[in-house]
PDB file of N, CA and C in Angstrom:
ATOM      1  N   UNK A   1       0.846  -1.170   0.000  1.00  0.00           N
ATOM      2  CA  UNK A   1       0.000   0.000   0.000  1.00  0.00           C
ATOM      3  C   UNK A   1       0.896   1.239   0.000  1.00  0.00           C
ATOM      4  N   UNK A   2       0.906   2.448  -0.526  1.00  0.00           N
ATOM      5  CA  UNK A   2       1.218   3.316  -0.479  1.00  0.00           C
ATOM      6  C   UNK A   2       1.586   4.271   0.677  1.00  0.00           C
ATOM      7  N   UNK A   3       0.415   4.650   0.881  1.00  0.00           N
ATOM      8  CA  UNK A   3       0.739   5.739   1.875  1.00  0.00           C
ATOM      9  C   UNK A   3      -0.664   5.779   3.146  1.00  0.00           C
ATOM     10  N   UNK A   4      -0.667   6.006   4.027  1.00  0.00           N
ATOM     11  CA  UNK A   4      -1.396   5.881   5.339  1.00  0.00           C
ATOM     12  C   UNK A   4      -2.762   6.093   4.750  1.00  0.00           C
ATOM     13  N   UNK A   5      -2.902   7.097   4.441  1.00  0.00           N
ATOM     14  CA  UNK A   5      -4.723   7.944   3.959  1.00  0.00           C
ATOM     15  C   UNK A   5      -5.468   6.770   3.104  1.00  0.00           C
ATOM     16  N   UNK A   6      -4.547   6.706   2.076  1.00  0.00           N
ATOM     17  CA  UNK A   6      -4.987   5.504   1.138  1.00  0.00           C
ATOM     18  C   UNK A   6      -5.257   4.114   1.518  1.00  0.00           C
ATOM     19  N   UNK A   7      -4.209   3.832   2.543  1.00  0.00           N
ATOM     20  CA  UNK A   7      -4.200   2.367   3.257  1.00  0.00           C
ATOM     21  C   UNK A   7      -5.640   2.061   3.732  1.00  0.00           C
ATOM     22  N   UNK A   8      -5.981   3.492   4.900  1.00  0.00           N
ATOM     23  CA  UNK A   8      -7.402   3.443   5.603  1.00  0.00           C
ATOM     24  C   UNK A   8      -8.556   3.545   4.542  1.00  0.00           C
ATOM     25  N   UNK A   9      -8.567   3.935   3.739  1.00  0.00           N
ATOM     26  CA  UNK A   9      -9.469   4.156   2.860  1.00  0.00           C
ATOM     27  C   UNK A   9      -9.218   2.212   1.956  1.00  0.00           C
ATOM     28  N   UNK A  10      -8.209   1.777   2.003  1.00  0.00           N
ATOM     29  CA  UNK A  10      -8.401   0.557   1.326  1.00  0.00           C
ATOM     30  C   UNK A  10      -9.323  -0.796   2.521  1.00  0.00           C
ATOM     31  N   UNK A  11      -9.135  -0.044   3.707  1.00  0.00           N
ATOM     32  CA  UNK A  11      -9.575  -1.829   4.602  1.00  0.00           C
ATOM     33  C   UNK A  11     -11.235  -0.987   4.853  1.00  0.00           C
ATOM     34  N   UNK A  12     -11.186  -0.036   5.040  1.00  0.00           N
ATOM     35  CA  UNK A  12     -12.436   0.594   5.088  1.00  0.00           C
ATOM     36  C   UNK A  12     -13.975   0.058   3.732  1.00  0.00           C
ATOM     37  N   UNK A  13     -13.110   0.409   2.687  1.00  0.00           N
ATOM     38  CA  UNK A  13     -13.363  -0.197   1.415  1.00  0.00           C
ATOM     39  C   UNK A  13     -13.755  -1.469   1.820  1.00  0.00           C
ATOM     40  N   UNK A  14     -12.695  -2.469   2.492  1.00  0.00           N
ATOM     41  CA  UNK A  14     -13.069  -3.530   2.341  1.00  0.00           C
ATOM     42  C   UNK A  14     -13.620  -4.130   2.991  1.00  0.00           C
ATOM     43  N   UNK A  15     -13.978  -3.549   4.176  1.00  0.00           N
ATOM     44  CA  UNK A  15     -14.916  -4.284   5.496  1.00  0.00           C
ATOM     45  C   UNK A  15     -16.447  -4.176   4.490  1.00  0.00           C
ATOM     46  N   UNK A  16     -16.117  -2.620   4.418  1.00  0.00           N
ATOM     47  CA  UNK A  16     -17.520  -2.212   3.671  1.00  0.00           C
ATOM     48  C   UNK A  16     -18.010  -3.616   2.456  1.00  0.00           C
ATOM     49  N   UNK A  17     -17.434  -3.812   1.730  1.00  0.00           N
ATOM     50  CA  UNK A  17     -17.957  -4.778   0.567  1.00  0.00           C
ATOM     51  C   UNK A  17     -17.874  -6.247   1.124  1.00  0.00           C
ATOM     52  N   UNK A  18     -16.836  -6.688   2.399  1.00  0.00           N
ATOM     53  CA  UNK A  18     -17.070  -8.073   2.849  1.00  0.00           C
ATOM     54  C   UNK A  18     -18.609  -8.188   3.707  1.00  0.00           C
ATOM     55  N   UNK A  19     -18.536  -7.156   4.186  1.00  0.00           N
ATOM     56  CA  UNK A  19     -19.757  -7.416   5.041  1.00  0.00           C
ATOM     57  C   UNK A  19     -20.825  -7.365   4.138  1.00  0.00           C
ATOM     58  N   UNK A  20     -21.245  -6.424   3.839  1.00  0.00           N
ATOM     59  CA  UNK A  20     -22.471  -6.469   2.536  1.00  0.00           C
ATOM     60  C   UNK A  20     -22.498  -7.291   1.802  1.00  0.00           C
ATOM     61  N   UNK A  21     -21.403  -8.158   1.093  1.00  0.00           N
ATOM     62  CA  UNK A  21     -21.791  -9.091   0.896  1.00  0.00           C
ATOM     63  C   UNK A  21     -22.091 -10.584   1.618  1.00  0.00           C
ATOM     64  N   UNK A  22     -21.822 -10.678   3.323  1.00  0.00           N
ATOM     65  CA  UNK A  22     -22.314 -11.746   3.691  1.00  0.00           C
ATOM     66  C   UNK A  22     -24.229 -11.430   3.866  1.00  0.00           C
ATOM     67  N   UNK A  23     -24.385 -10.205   4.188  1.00  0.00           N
ATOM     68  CA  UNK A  23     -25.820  -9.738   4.090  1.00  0.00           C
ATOM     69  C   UNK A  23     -26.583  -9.895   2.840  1.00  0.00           C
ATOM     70  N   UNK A  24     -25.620  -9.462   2.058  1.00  0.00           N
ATOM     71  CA  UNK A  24     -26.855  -9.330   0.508  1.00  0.00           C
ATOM     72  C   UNK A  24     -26.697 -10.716  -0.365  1.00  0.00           C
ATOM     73  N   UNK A  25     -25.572 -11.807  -0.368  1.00  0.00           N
ATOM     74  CA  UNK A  25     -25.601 -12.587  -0.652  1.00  0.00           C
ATOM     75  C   UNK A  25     -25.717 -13.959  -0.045  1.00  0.00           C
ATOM     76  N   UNK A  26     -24.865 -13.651   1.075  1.00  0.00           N
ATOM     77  CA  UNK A  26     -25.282 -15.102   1.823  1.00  0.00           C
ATOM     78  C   UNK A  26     -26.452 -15.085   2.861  1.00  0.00           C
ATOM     79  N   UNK A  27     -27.206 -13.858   2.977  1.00  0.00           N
ATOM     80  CA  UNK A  27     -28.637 -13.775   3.919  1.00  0.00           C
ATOM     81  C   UNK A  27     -27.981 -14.089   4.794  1.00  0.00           C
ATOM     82  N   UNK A  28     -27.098 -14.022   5.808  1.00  0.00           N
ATOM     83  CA  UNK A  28     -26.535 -13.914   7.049  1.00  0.00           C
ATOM     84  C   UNK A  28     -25.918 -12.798   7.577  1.00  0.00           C
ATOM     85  N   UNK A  29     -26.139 -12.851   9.044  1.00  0.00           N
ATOM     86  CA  UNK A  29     -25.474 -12.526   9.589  1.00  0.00           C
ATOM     87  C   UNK A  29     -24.088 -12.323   9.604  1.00  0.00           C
ATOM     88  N   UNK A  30     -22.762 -11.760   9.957  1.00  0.00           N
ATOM     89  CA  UNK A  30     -21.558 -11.579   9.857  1.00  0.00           C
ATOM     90  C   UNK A  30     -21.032 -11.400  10.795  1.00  0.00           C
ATOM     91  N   UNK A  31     -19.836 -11.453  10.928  1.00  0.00           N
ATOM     92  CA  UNK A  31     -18.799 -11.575  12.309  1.00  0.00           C
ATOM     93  C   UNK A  31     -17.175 -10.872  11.461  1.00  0.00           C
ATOM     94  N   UNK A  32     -17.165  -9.637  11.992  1.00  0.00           N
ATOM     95  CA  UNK A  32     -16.117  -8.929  11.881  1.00  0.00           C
ATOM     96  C   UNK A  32     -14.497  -9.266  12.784  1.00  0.00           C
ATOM     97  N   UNK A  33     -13.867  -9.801  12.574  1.00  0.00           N
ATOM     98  CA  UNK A  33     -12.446  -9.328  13.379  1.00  0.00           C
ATOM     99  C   UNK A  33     -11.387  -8.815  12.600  1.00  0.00           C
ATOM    100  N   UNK A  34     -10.916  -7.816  13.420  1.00  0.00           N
ATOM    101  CA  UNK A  34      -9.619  -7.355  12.688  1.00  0.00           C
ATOM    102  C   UNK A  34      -8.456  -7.327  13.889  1.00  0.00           C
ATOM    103  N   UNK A  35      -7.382  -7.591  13.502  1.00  0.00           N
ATOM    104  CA  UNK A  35      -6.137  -7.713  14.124  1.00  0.00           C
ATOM    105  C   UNK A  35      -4.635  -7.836  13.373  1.00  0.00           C
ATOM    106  N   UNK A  36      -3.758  -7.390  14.326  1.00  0.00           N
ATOM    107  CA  UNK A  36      -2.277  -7.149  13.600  1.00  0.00           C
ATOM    108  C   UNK A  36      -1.290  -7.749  14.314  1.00  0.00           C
ATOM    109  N   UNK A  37      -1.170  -8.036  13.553  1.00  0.00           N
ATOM    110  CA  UNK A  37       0.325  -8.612  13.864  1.00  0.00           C
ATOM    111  C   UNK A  37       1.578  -8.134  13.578  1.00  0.00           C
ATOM    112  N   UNK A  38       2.313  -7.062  13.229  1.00  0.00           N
ATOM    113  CA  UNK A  38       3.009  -6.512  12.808  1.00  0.00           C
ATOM    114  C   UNK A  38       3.749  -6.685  11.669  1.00  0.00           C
ATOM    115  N   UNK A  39       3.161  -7.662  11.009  1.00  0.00           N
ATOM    116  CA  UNK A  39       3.444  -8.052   9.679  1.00  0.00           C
ATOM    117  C   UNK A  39       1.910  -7.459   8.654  1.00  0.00           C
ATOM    118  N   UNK A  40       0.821  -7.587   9.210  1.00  0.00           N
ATOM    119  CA  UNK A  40      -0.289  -6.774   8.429  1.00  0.00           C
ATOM    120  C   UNK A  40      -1.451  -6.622   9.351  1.00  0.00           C
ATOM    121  N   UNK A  41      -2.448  -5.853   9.153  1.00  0.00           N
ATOM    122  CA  UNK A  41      -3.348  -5.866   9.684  1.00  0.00           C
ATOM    123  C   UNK A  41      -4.323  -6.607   8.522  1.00  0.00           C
ATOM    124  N   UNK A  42      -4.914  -7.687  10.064  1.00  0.00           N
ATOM    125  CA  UNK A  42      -5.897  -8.902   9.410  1.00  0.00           C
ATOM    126  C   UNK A  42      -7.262  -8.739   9.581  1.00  0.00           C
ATOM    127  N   UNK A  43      -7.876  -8.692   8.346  1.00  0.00           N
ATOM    128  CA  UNK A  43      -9.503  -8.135   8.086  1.00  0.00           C
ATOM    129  C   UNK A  43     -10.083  -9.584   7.851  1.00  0.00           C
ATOM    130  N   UNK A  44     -10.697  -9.734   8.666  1.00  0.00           N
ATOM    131  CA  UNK A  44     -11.482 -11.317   8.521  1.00  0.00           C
ATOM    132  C   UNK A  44     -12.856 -11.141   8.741  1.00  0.00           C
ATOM    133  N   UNK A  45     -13.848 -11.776   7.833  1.00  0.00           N
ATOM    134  CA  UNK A  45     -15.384 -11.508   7.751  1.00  0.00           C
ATOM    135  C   UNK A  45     -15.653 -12.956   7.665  1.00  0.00           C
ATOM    136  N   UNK A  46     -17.094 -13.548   8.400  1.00  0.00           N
ATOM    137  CA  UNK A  46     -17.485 -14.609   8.190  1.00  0.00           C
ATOM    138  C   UNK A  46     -18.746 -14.765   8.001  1.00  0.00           C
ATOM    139  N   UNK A  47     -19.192 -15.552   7.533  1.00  0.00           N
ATOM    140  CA  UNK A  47     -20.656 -15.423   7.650  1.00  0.00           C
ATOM    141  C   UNK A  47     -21.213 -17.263   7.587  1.00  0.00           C
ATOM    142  N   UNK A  48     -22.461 -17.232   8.114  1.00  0.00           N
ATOM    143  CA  UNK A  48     -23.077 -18.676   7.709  1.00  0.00           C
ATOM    144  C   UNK A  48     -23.795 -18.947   6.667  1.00  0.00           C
ATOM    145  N   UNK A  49     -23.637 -18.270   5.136  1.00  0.00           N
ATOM    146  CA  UNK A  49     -23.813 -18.958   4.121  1.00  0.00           C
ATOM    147  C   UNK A  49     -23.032 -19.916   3.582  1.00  0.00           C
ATOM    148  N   UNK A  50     -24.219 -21.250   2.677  1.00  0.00           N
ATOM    149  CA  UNK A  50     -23.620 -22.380   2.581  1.00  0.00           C
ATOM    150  C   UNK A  50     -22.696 -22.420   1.134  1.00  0.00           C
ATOM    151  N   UNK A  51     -22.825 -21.647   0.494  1.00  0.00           N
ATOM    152  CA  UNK A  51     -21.091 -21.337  -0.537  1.00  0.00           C
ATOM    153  C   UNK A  51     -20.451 -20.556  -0.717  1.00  0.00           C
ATOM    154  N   UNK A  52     -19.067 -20.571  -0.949  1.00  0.00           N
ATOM    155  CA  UNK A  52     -18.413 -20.247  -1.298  1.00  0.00           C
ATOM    156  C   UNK A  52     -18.834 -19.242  -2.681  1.00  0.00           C
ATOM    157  N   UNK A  53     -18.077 -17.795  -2.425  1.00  0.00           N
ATOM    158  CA  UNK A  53     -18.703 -16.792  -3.365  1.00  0.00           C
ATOM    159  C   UNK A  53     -17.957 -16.916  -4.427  1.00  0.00           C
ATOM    160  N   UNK A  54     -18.362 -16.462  -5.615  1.00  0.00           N
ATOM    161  CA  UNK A  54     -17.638 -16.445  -6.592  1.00  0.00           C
ATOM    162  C   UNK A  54     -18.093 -14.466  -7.605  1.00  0.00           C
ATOM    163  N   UNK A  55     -16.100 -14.998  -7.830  1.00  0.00           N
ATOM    164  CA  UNK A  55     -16.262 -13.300  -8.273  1.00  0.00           C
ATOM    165  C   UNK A  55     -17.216 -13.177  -9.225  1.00  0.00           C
ATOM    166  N   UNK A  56     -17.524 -11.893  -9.702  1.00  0.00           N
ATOM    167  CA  UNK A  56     -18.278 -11.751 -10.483  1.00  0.00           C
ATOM    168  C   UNK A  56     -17.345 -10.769 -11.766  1.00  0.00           C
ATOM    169  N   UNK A  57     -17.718 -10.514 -12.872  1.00  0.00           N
ATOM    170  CA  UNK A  57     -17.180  -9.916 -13.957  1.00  0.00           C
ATOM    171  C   UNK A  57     -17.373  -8.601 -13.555  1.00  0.00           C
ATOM    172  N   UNK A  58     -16.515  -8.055 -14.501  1.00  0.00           N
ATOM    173  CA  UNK A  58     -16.102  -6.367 -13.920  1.00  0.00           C
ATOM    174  C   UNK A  58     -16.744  -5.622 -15.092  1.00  0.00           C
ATOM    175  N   UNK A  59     -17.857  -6.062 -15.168  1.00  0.00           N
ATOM    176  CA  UNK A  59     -18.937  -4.858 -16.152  1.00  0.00           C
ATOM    177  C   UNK A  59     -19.487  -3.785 -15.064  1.00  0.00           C
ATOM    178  N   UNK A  60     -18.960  -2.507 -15.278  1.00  0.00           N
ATOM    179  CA  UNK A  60     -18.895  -1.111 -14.536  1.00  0.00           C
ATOM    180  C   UNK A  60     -21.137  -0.999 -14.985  1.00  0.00           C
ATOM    181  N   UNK A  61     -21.310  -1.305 -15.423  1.00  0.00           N
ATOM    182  CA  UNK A  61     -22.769  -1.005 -15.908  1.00  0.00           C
ATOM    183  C   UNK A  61     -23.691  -1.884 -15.084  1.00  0.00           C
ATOM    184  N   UNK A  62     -23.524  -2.701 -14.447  1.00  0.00           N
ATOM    185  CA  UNK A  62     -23.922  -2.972 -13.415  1.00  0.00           C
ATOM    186  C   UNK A  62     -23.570  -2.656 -11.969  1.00  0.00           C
ATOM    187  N   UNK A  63     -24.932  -2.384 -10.629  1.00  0.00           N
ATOM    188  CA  UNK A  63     -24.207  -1.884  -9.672  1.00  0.00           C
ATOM    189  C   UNK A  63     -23.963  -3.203  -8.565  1.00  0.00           C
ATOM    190  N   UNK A  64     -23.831  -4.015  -9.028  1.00  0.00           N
ATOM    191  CA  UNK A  64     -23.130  -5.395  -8.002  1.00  0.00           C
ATOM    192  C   UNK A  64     -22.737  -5.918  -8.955  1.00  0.00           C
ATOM    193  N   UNK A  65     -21.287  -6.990  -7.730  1.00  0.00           N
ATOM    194  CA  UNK A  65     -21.043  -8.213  -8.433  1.00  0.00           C
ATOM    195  C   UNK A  65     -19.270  -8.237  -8.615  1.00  0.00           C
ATOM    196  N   UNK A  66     -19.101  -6.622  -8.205  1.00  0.00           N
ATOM    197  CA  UNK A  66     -17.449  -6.442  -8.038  1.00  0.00           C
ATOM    198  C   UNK A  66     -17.238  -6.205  -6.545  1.00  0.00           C
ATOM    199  N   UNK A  67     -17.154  -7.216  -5.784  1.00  0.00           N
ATOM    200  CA  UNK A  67     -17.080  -6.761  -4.392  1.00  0.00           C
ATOM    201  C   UNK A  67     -15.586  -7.782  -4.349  1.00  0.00           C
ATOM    202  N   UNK A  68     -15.345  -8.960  -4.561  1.00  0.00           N
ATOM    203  CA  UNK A  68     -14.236  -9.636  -4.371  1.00  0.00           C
ATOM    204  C   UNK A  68     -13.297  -8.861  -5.671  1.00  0.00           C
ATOM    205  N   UNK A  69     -13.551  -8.318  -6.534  1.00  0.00           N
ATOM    206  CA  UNK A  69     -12.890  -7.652  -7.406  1.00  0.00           C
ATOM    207  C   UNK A  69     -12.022  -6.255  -6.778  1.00  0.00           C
ATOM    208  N   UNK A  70     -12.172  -5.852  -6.326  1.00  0.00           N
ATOM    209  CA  UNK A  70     -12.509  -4.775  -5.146  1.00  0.00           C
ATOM    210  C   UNK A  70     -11.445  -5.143  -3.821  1.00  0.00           C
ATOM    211  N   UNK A  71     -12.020  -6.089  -3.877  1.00  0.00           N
ATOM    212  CA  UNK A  71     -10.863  -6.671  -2.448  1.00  0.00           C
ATOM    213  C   UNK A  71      -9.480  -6.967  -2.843  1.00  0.00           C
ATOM    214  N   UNK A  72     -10.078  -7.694  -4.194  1.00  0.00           N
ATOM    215  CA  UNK A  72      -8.136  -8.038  -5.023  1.00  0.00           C
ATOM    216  C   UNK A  72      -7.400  -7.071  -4.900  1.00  0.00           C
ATOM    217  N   UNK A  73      -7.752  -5.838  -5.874  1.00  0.00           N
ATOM    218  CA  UNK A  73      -7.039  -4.755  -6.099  1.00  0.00           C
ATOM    219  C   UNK A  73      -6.356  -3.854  -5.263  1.00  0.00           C
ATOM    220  N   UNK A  74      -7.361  -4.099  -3.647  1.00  0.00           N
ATOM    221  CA  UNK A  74      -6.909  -3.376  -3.060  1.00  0.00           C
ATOM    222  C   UNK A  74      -5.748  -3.895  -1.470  1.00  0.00           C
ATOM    223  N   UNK A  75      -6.206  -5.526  -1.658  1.00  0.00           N
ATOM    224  CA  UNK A  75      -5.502  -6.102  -0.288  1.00  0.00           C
ATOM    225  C   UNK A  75      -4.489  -6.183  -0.832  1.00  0.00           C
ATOM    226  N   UNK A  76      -3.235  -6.334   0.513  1.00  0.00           N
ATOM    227  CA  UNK A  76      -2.145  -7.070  -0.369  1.00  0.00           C
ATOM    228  C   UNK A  76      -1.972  -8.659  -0.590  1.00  0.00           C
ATOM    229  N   UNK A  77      -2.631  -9.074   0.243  1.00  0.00           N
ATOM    230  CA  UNK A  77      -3.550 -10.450   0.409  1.00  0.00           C
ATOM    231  C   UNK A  77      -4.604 -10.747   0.510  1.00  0.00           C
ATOM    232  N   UNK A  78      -5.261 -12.030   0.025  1.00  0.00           N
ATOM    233  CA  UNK A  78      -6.396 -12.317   0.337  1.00  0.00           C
ATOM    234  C   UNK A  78      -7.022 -13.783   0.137  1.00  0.00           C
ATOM    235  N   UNK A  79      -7.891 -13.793   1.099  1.00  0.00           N
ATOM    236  CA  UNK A  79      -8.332 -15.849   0.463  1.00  0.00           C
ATOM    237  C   UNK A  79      -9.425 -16.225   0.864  1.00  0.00           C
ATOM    238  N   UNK A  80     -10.431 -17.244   0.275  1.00  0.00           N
ATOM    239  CA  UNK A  80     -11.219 -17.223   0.666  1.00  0.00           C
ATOM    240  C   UNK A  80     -11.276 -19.017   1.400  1.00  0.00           C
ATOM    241  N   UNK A  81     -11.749 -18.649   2.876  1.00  0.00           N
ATOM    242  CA  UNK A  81     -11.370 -19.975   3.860  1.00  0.00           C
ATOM    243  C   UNK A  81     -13.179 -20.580   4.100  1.00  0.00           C
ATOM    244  N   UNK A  82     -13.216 -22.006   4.199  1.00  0.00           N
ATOM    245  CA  UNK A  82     -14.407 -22.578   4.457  1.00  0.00           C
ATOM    246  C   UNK A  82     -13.923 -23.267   6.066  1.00  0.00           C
ATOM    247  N   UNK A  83     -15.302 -22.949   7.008  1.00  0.00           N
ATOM    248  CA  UNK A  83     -15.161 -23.128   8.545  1.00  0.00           C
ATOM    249  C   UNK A  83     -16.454 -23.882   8.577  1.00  0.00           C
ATOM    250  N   UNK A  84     -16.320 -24.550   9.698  1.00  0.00           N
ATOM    251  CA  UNK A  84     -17.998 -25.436   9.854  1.00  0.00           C
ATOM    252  C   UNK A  84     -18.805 -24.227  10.208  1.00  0.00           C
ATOM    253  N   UNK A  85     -19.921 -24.415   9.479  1.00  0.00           N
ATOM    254  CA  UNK A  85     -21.268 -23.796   9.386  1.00  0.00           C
ATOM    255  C   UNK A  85     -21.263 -22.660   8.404  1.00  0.00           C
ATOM    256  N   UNK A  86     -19.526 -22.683   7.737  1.00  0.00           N
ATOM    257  CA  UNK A  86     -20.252 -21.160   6.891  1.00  0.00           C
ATOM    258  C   UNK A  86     -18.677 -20.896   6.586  1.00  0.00           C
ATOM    259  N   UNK A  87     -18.391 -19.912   5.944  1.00  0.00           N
ATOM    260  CA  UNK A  87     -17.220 -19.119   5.449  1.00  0.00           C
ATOM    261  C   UNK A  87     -16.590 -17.959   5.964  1.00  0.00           C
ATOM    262  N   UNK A  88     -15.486 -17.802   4.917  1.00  0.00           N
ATOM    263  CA  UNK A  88     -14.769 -16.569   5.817  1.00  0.00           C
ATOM    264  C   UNK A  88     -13.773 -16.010   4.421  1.00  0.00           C
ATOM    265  N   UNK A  89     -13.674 -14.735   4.196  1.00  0.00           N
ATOM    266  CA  UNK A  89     -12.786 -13.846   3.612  1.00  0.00           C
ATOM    267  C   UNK A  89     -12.097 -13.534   4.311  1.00  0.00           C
ATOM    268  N   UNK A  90     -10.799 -13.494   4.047  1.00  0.00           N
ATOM    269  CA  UNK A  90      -9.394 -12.979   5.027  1.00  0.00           C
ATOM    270  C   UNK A  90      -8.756 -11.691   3.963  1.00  0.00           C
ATOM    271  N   UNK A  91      -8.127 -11.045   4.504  1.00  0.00           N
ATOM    272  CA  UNK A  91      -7.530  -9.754   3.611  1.00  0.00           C
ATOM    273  C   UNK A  91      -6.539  -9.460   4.522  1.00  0.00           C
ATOM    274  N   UNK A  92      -5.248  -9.135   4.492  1.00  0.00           N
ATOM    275  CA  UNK A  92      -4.259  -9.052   4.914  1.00  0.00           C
ATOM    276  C   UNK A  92      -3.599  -7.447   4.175  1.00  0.00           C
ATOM    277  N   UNK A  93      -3.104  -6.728   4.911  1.00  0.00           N
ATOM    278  CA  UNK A  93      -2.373  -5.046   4.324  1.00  0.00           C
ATOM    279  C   UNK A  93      -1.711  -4.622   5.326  1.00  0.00           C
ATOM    280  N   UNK A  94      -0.529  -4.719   4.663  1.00  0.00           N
ATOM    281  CA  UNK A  94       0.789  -4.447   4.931  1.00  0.00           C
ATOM    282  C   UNK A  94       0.829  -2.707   5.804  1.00  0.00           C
ATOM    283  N   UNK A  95       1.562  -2.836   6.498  1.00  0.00           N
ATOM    284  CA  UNK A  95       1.720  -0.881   6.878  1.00  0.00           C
ATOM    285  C   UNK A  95       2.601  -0.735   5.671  1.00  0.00           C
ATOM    286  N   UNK A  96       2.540   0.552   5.285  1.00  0.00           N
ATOM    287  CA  UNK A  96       2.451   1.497   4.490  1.00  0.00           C
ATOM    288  C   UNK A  96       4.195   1.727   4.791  1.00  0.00           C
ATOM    289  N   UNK A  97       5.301   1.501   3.826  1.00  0.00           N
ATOM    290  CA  UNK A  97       6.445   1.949   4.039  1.00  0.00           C
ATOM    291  C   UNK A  97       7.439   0.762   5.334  1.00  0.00           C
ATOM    292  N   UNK A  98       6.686  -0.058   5.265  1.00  0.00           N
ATOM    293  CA  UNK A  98       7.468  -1.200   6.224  1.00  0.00           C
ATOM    294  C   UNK A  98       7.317  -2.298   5.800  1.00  0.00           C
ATOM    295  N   UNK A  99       8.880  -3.312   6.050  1.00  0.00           N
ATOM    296  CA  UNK A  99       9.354  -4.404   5.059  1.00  0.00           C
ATOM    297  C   UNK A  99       8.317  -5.173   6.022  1.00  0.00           C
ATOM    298  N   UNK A 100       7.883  -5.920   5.434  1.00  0.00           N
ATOM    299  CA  UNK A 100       7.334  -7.529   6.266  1.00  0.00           C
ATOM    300  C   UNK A 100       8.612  -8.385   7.311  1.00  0.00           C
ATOM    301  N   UNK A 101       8.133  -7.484   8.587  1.00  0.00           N
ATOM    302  CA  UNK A 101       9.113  -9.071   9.208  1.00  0.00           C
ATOM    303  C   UNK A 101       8.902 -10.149   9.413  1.00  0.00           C
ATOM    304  N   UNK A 102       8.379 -10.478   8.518  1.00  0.00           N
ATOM    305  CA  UNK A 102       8.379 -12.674   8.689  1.00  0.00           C
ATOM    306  C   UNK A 102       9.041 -12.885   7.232  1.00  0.00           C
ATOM    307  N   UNK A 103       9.313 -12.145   6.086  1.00  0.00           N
ATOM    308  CA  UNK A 103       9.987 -12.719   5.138  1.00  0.00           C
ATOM    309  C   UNK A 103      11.192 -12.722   5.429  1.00  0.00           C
ATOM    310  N   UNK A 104      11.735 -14.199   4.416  1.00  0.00           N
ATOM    311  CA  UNK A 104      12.941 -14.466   4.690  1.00  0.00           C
ATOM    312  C   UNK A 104      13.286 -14.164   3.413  1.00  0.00           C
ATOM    313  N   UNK A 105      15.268 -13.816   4.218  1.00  0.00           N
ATOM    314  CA  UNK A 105      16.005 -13.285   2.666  1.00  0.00           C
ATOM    315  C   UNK A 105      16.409 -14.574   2.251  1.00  0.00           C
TER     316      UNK A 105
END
């Protein structure tokens, strides 16, 4: 990520479109955690719908359907994990101007 302003504006972005979509697509409820580890701050959304989402195409002329599109562009990680009773999006972003300390040289 670039620079601080932009960073917040990217997980902000992305809570915003994980959560809405466990509401508007999987009709559930959601469960937010976020936490850091000093390697990234971890954006994790879950919800109890029974699949796994799938992206949708990036036609701008429609107003859904780019929400995991959205998340790509903007995490520096991301994956989508299956848990008993339901799922979970993970998104991972780096601070802004600091090496990752868990990579190895």
């Amino acid at each position: 990520m670039q620079d601080a302003p932009e960073a917040v504006d990217d997980v902000v972005l992305t809570v915003s479109e994980l959560l809405t979509n466990a509401h508007v697509h999987a009709h559930s409820t959601a469960h937010l955690v976020l936490s850091w580890d000093r390697r990234c701050l971890h954006v994790y959304v879950s919800d109890t719908g029974p699949g796994m989402p799938t992206p949708g195409d990036s036609d701008t002329t429609k107003v859904s359907g780019r929400g995991l599109a959205i998340v790509d562009a903007v995490a520096d990680e991301w994956e989508m994990l299956r848990h008993a009773g339901g799922k979970a999006i993970y998104a991972c972003f780096h601070p802004p101007g600091q090496t990752d300390p868990h990579a190895t040289s």
